[in-house]
Protein backbone atom coordinates (compact mmCIF):
# COMPACT_ATOMS: atom_id res chain seq x y z
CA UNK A 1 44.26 8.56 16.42
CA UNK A 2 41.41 9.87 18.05
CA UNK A 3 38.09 10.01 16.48
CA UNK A 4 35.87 12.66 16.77
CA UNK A 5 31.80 11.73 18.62
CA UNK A 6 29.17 12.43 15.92
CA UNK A 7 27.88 15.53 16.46
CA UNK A 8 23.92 13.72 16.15
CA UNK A 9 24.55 11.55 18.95
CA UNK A 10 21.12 11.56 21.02
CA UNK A 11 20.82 13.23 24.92
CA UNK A 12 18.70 11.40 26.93
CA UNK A 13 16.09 13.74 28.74
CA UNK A 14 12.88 12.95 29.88
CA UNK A 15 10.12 13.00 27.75
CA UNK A 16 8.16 15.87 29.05
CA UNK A 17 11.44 18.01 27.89
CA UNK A 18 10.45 17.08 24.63
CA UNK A 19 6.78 18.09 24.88
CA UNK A 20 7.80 21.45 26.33
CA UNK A 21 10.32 21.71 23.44
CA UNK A 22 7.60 21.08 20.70
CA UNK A 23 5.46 23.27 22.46
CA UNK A 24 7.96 26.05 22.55
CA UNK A 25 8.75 25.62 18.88
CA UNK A 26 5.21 25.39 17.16
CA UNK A 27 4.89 29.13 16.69
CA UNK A 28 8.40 29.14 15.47
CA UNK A 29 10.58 28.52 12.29
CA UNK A 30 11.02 25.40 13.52
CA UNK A 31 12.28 22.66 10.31
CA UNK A 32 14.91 21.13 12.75
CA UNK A 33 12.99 20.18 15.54
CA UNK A 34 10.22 18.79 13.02
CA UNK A 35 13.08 15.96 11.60
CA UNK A 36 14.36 15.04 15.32
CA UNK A 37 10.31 14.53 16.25
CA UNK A 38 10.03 12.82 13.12
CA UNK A 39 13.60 10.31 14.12
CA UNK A 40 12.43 10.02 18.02
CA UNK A 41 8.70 9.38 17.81
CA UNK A 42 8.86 5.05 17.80
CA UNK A 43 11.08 5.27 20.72
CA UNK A 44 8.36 7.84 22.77
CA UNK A 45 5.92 6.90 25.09
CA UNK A 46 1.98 6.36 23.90
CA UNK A 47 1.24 9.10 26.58
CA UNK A 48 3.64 11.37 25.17
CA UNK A 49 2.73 10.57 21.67
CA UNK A 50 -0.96 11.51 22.47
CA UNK A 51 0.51 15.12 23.92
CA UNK A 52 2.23 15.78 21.60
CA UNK A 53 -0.15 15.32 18.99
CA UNK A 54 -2.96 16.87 20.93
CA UNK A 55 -0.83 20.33 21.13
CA UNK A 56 0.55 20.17 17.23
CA UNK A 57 -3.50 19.47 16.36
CA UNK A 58 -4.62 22.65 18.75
CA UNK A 59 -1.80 24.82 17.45
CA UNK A 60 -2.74 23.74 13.86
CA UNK A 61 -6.15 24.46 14.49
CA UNK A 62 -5.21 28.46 16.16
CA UNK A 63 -3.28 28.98 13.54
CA UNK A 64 -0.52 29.83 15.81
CA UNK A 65 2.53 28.20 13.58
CA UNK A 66 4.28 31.61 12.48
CA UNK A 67 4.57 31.23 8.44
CA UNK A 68 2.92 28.63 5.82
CA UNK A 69 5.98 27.09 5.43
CA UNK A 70 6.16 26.16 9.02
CA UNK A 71 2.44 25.30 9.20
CA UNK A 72 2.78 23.10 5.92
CA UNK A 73 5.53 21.18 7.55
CA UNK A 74 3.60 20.80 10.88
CA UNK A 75 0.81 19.95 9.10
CA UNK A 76 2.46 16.90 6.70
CA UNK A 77 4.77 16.24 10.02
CA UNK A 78 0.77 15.48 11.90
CA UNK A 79 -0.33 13.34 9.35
CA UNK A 80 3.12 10.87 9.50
CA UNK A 81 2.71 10.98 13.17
CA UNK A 82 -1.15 9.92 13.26
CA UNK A 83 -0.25 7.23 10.43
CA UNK A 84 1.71 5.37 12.75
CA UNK A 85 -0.17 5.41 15.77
């Protein structure tokens, strides 16, 4: 019997995919890509770390995250991220 990959099994892509991805989904309804940030961040690079929050803290700080859910979640998703730097 043949059993079936799970359908979570990580890509590997290089990091700056990532940033570009988090970029491209901060002024977006973006709950999903906030959880895989949150699972992949101990395994990222400190430079890519620092990008990444750089660009969540600048988009926080436009206002550019499109509803207050989303910015909420950005927001509380910052604060885990800066705790374990």
């Amino acid at each position: 019997m043949t059993q079936n990959k799970s359908m979570n099994s990580l890509i590997e892509l290089p990091e700056w995919h990532l940033i570009q991805s988090i970029r491209y989904s901060l002024p977006r309804a973006t709950y999903d890509n906030i959880a895989t940030l949150r699972d992949l961040w101990p395994q990222l690079s400190s430079a890519t770390r620092r990008v990444i929050l750089k660009d969540i803290k600048e988009a926080l700080e436009r206002n550019t995250c499109m509803q207050s859910i989303d910015q909420y979640n950005w927001r509380k998703l910052f604060t885990e991220l800066q705790e374990h730097e």
